[in-house]
C-alpha atoms as a PDB file:
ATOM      1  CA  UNK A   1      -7.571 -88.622 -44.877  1.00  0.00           C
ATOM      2  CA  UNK A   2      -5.215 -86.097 -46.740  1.00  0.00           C
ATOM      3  CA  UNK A   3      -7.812 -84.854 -48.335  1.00  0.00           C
ATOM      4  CA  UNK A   4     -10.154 -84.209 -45.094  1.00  0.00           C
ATOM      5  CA  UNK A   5      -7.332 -82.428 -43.851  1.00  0.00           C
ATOM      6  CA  UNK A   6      -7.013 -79.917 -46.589  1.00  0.00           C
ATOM      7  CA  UNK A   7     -11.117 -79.244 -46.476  1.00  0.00           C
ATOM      8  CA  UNK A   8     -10.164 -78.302 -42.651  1.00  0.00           C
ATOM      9  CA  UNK A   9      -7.820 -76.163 -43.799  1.00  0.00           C
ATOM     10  CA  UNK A  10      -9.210 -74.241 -46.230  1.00  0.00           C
ATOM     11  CA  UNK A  11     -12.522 -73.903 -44.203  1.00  0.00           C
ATOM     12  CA  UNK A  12     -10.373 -72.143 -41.288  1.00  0.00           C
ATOM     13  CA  UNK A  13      -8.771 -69.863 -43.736  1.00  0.00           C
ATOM     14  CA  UNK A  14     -12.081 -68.815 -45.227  1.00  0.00           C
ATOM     15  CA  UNK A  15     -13.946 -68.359 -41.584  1.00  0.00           C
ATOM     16  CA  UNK A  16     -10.343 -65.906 -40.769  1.00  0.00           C
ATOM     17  CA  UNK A  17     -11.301 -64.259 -43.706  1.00  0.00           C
ATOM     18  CA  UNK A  18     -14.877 -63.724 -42.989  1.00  0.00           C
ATOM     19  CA  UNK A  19     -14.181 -62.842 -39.454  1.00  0.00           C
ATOM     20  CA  UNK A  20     -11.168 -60.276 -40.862  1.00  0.00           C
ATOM     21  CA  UNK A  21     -13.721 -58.345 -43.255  1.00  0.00           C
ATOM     22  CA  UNK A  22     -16.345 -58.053 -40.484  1.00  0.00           C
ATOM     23  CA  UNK A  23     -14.038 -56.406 -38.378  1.00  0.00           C
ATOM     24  CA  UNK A  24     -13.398 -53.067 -40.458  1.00  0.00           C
ATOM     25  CA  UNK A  25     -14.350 -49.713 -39.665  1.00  0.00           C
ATOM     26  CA  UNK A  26     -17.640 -47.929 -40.243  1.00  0.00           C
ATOM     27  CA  UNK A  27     -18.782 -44.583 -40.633  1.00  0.00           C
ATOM     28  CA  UNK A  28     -19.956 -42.641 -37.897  1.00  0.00           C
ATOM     29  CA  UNK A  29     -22.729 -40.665 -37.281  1.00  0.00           C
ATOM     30  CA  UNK A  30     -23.198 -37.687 -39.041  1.00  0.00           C
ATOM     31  CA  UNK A  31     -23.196 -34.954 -35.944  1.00  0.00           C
ATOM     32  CA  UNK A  32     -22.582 -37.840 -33.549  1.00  0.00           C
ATOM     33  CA  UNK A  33     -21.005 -37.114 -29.992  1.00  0.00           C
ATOM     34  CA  UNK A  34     -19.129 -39.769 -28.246  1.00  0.00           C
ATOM     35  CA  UNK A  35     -17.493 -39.913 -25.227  1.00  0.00           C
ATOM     36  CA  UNK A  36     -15.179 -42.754 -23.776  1.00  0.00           C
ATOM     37  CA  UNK A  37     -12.190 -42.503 -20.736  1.00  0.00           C
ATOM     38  CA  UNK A  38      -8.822 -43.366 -20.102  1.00  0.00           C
ATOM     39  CA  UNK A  39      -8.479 -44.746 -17.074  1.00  0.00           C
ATOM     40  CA  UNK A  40      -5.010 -44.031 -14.826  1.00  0.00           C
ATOM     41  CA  UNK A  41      -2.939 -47.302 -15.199  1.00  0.00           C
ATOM     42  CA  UNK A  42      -0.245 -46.661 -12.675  1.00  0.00           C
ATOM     43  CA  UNK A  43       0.312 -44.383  -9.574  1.00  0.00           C
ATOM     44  CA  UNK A  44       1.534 -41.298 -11.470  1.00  0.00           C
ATOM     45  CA  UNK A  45      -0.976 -41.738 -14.428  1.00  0.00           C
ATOM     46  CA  UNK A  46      -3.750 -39.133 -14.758  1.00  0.00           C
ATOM     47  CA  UNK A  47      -7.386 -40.585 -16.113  1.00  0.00           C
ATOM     48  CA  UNK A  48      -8.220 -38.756 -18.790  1.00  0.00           C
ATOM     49  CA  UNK A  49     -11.611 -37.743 -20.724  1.00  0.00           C
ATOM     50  CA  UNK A  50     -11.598 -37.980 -23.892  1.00  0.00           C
ATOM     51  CA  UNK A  51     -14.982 -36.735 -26.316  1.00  0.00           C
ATOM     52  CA  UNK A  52     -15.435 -36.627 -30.113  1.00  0.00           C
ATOM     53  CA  UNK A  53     -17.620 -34.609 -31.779  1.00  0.00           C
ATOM     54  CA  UNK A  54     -18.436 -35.771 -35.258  1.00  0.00           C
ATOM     55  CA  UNK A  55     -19.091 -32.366 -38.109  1.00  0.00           C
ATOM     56  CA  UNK A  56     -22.475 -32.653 -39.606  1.00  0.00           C
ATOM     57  CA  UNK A  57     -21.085 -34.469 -42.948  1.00  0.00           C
ATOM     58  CA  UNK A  58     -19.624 -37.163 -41.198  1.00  0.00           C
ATOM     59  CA  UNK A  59     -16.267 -36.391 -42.848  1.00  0.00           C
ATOM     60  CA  UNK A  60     -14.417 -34.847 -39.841  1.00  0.00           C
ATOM     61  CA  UNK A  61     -14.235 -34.349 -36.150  1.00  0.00           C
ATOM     62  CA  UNK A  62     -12.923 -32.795 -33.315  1.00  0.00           C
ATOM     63  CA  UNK A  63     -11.215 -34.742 -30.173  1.00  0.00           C
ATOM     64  CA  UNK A  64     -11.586 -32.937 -27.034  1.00  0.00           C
ATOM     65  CA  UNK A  65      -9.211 -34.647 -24.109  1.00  0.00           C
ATOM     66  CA  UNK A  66      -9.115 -33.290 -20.363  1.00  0.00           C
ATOM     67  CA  UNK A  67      -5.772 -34.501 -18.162  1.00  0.00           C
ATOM     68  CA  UNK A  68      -7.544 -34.994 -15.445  1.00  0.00           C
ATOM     69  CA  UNK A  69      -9.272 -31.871 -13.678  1.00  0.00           C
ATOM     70  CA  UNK A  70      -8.605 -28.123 -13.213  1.00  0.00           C
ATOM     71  CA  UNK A  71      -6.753 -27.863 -16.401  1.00  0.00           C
ATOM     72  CA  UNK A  72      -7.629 -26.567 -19.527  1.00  0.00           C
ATOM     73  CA  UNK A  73      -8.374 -29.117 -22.294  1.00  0.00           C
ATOM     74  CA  UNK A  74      -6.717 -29.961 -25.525  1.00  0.00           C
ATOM     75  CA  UNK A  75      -8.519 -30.047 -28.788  1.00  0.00           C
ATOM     76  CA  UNK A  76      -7.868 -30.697 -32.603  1.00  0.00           C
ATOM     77  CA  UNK A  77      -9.603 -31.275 -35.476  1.00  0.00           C
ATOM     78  CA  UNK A  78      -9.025 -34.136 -37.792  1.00  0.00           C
ATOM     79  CA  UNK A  79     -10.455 -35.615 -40.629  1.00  0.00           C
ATOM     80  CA  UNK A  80     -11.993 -38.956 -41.096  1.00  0.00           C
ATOM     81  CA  UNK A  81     -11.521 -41.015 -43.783  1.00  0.00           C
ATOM     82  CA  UNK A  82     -14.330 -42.863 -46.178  1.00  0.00           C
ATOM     83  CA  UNK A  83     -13.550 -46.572 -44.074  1.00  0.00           C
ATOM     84  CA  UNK A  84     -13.917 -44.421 -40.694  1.00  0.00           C
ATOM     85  CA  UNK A  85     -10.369 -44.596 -39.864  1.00  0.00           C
ATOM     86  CA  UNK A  86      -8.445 -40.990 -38.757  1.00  0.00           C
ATOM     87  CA  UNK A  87      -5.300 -39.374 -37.345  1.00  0.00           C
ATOM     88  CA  UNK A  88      -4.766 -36.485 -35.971  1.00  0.00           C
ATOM     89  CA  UNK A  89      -1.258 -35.178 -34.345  1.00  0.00           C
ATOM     90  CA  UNK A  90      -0.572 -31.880 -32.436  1.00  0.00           C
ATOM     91  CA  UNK A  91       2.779 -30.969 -33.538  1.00  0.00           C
ATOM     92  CA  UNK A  92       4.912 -28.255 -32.024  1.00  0.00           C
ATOM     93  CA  UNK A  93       7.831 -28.045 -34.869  1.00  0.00           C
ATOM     94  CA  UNK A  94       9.415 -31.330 -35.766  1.00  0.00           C
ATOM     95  CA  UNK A  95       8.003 -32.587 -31.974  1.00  0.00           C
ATOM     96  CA  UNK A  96       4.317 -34.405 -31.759  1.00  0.00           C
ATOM     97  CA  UNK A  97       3.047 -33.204 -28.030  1.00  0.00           C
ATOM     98  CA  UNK A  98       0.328 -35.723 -28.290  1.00  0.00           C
ATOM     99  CA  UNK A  99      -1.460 -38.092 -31.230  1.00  0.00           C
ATOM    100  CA  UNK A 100      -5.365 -39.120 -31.540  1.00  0.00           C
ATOM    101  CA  UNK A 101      -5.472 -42.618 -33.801  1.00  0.00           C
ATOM    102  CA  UNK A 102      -8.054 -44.540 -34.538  1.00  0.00           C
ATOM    103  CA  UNK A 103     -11.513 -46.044 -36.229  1.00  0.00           C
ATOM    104  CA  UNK A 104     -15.293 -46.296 -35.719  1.00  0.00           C
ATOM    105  CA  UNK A 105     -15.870 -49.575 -35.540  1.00  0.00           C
ATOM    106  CA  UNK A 106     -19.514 -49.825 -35.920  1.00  0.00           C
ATOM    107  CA  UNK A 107     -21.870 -45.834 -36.118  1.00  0.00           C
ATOM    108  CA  UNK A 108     -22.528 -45.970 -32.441  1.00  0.00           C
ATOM    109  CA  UNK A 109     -18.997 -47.038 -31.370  1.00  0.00           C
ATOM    110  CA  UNK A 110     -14.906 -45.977 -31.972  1.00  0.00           C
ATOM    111  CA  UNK A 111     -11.377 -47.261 -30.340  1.00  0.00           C
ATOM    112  CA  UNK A 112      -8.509 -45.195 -30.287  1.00  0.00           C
ATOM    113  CA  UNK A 113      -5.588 -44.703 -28.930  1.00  0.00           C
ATOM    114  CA  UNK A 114      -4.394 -41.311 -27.059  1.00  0.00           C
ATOM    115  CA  UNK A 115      -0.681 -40.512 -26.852  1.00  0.00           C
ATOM    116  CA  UNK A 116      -0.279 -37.690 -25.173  1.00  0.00           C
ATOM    117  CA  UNK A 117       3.516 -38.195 -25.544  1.00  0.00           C
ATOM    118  CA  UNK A 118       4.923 -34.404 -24.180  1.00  0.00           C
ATOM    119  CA  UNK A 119       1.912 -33.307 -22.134  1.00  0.00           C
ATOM    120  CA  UNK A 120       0.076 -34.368 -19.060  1.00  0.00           C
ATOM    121  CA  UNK A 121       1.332 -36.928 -17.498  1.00  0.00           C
ATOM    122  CA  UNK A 122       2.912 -38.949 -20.604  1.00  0.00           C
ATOM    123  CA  UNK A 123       0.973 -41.704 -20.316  1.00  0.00           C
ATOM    124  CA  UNK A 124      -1.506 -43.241 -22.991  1.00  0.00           C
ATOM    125  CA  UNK A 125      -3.400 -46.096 -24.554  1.00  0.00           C
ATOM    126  CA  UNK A 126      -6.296 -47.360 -25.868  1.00  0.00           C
ATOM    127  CA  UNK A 127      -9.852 -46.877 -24.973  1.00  0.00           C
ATOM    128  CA  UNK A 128     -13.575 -47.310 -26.355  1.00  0.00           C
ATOM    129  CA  UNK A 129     -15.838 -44.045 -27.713  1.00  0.00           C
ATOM    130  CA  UNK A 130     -19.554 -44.839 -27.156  1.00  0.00           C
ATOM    131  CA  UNK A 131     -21.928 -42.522 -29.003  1.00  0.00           C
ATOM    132  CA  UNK A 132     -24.153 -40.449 -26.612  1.00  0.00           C
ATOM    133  CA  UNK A 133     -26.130 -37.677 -28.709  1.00  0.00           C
END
Protein backbone atom coordinates (compact mmCIF):
# COMPACT_ATOMS: atom_id res chain seq x y z
CA UNK A 1 0.00 0.00 0.00
CA UNK A 2 3.08 2.23 0.97
CA UNK A 3 4.47 1.57 -1.94
CA UNK A 4 1.29 2.52 -4.26
CA UNK A 5 1.36 5.60 -2.49
CA UNK A 6 4.83 6.66 -3.36
CA UNK A 7 4.17 5.64 -7.34
CA UNK A 8 1.21 8.37 -6.83
CA UNK A 9 3.50 10.58 -5.69
CA UNK A 10 6.14 10.61 -7.82
CA UNK A 11 3.76 10.41 -10.91
CA UNK A 12 2.17 13.91 -9.70
CA UNK A 13 5.54 15.40 -9.31
CA UNK A 14 6.63 14.34 -12.77
CA UNK A 15 3.11 15.49 -14.58
CA UNK A 16 3.97 19.26 -12.41
CA UNK A 17 7.05 19.02 -14.05
CA UNK A 18 5.89 18.35 -17.48
CA UNK A 19 3.13 20.80 -17.18
CA UNK A 20 5.94 23.52 -15.63
CA UNK A 21 8.32 23.11 -18.81
CA UNK A 22 5.38 23.46 -21.25
CA UNK A 23 4.52 26.59 -19.86
CA UNK A 24 7.75 28.73 -20.79
CA UNK A 25 8.06 31.43 -23.11
CA UNK A 26 8.59 31.36 -26.86
CA UNK A 27 9.93 33.50 -29.36
CA UNK A 28 7.92 35.76 -31.22
CA UNK A 29 7.53 36.54 -34.57
CA UNK A 30 10.12 38.08 -36.33
CA UNK A 31 8.30 41.60 -37.48
CA UNK A 32 5.19 40.46 -35.61
CA UNK A 33 2.52 43.15 -34.45
CA UNK A 34 0.33 42.43 -31.57
CA UNK A 35 -2.15 44.20 -29.98
CA UNK A 36 -4.04 43.38 -26.63
CA UNK A 37 -6.13 46.02 -24.00
CA UNK A 38 -6.36 46.90 -20.58
CA UNK A 39 -9.56 47.15 -19.61
CA UNK A 40 -10.66 50.03 -16.77
CA UNK A 41 -11.10 48.01 -13.48
CA UNK A 42 -12.64 50.64 -11.30
CA UNK A 43 -14.53 54.01 -11.74
CA UNK A 44 -11.44 56.24 -12.04
CA UNK A 45 -9.40 53.67 -14.15
CA UNK A 46 -8.70 54.58 -17.80
CA UNK A 47 -8.70 51.39 -20.45
CA UNK A 48 -5.76 51.46 -22.05
CA UNK A 49 -4.30 50.16 -25.57
CA UNK A 50 -1.50 48.66 -25.51
CA UNK A 51 0.49 47.35 -29.14
CA UNK A 52 3.90 45.69 -29.67
CA UNK A 53 5.72 45.80 -32.55
CA UNK A 54 8.31 43.09 -32.83
CA UNK A 55 12.01 44.45 -34.97
CA UNK A 56 12.61 42.26 -37.91
CA UNK A 57 15.26 39.94 -35.92
CA UNK A 58 12.98 39.03 -33.39
CA UNK A 59 15.42 40.30 -30.75
CA UNK A 60 13.61 43.54 -29.71
CA UNK A 61 10.46 45.55 -29.70
CA UNK A 62 8.70 48.51 -29.16
CA UNK A 63 5.47 48.88 -26.71
CA UNK A 64 3.20 51.51 -27.78
CA UNK A 65 0.38 52.25 -24.84
CA UNK A 66 -2.52 54.95 -25.29
CA UNK A 67 -4.31 56.18 -21.71
CA UNK A 68 -7.31 56.20 -23.03
CA UNK A 69 -8.12 58.81 -25.93
CA UNK A 70 -7.05 62.34 -26.97
CA UNK A 71 -3.69 61.97 -25.48
CA UNK A 72 -0.55 61.40 -26.89
CA UNK A 73 0.90 57.87 -26.49
CA UNK A 74 3.86 56.50 -24.69
CA UNK A 75 6.45 54.37 -26.33
CA UNK A 76 9.81 52.52 -25.53
CA UNK A 77 11.88 50.17 -26.88
CA UNK A 78 13.06 47.10 -25.15
CA UNK A 79 14.83 44.15 -25.83
CA UNK A 80 13.73 40.60 -25.75
CA UNK A 81 15.53 37.99 -24.47
CA UNK A 82 16.48 34.38 -26.22
CA UNK A 83 13.37 32.51 -23.85
CA UNK A 84 11.01 35.52 -25.07
CA UNK A 85 10.88 37.12 -21.79
CA UNK A 86 11.56 41.30 -21.63
CA UNK A 87 11.48 44.45 -19.49
CA UNK A 88 11.39 47.60 -20.26
CA UNK A 89 11.07 50.72 -17.65
CA UNK A 90 10.66 54.49 -18.45
CA UNK A 91 12.66 56.10 -15.87
CA UNK A 92 12.68 59.80 -15.12
CA UNK A 93 15.92 59.95 -12.64
CA UNK A 94 15.86 57.50 -9.79
CA UNK A 95 11.67 57.48 -10.44
CA UNK A 96 10.09 54.62 -12.94
CA UNK A 97 6.88 56.65 -14.54
CA UNK A 98 5.67 53.40 -15.88
CA UNK A 99 7.13 49.54 -16.50
CA UNK A 100 6.28 47.03 -19.56
CA UNK A 101 7.04 43.18 -18.15
CA UNK A 102 6.51 40.28 -19.64
CA UNK A 103 6.82 36.98 -22.12
CA UNK A 104 5.52 35.50 -25.39
CA UNK A 105 4.05 32.65 -24.46
CA UNK A 106 3.59 30.85 -27.63
CA UNK A 107 4.76 33.12 -31.50
CA UNK A 108 1.23 34.26 -31.97
CA UNK A 109 0.56 35.22 -28.31
CA UNK A 110 2.30 37.46 -25.11
CA UNK A 111 1.04 38.47 -21.35
CA UNK A 112 2.31 41.31 -19.68
CA UNK A 113 1.83 43.43 -17.25
CA UNK A 114 1.59 47.46 -17.64
CA UNK A 115 2.42 49.66 -14.65
CA UNK A 116 2.00 52.83 -15.50
CA UNK A 117 2.90 53.76 -11.88
CA UNK A 118 3.31 57.99 -12.26
CA UNK A 119 1.25 58.55 -15.41
CA UNK A 120 -2.29 58.22 -16.53
CA UNK A 121 -4.40 57.26 -14.25
CA UNK A 122 -2.00 54.94 -12.00
CA UNK A 123 -3.64 52.03 -12.52
CA UNK A 124 -2.25 48.69 -14.12
CA UNK A 125 -2.24 44.95 -14.60
CA UNK A 126 -2.07 42.23 -16.66
CA UNK A 127 -3.41 41.60 -20.05
CA UNK A 128 -3.04 39.20 -23.23
CA UNK A 129 -1.06 40.43 -26.72
CA UNK A 130 -2.58 38.55 -29.70
CA UNK A 131 -0.53 38.75 -32.88
CA UNK A 132 -2.39 40.56 -35.75
CA UNK A 133 0.14 41.20 -38.78
Amino acid sequence: MRRNVIIVALAFVLVAALAAAGASAAVPKKGGKYEGTLFASGVSAITKKVRVIVAPTGTSARVIWWCGTGRAPSTLQFKIKPDGTFKAYSNTGTLTVWSFVGRFVSPTKARAALRPTATCDGKGGTLNLALTS
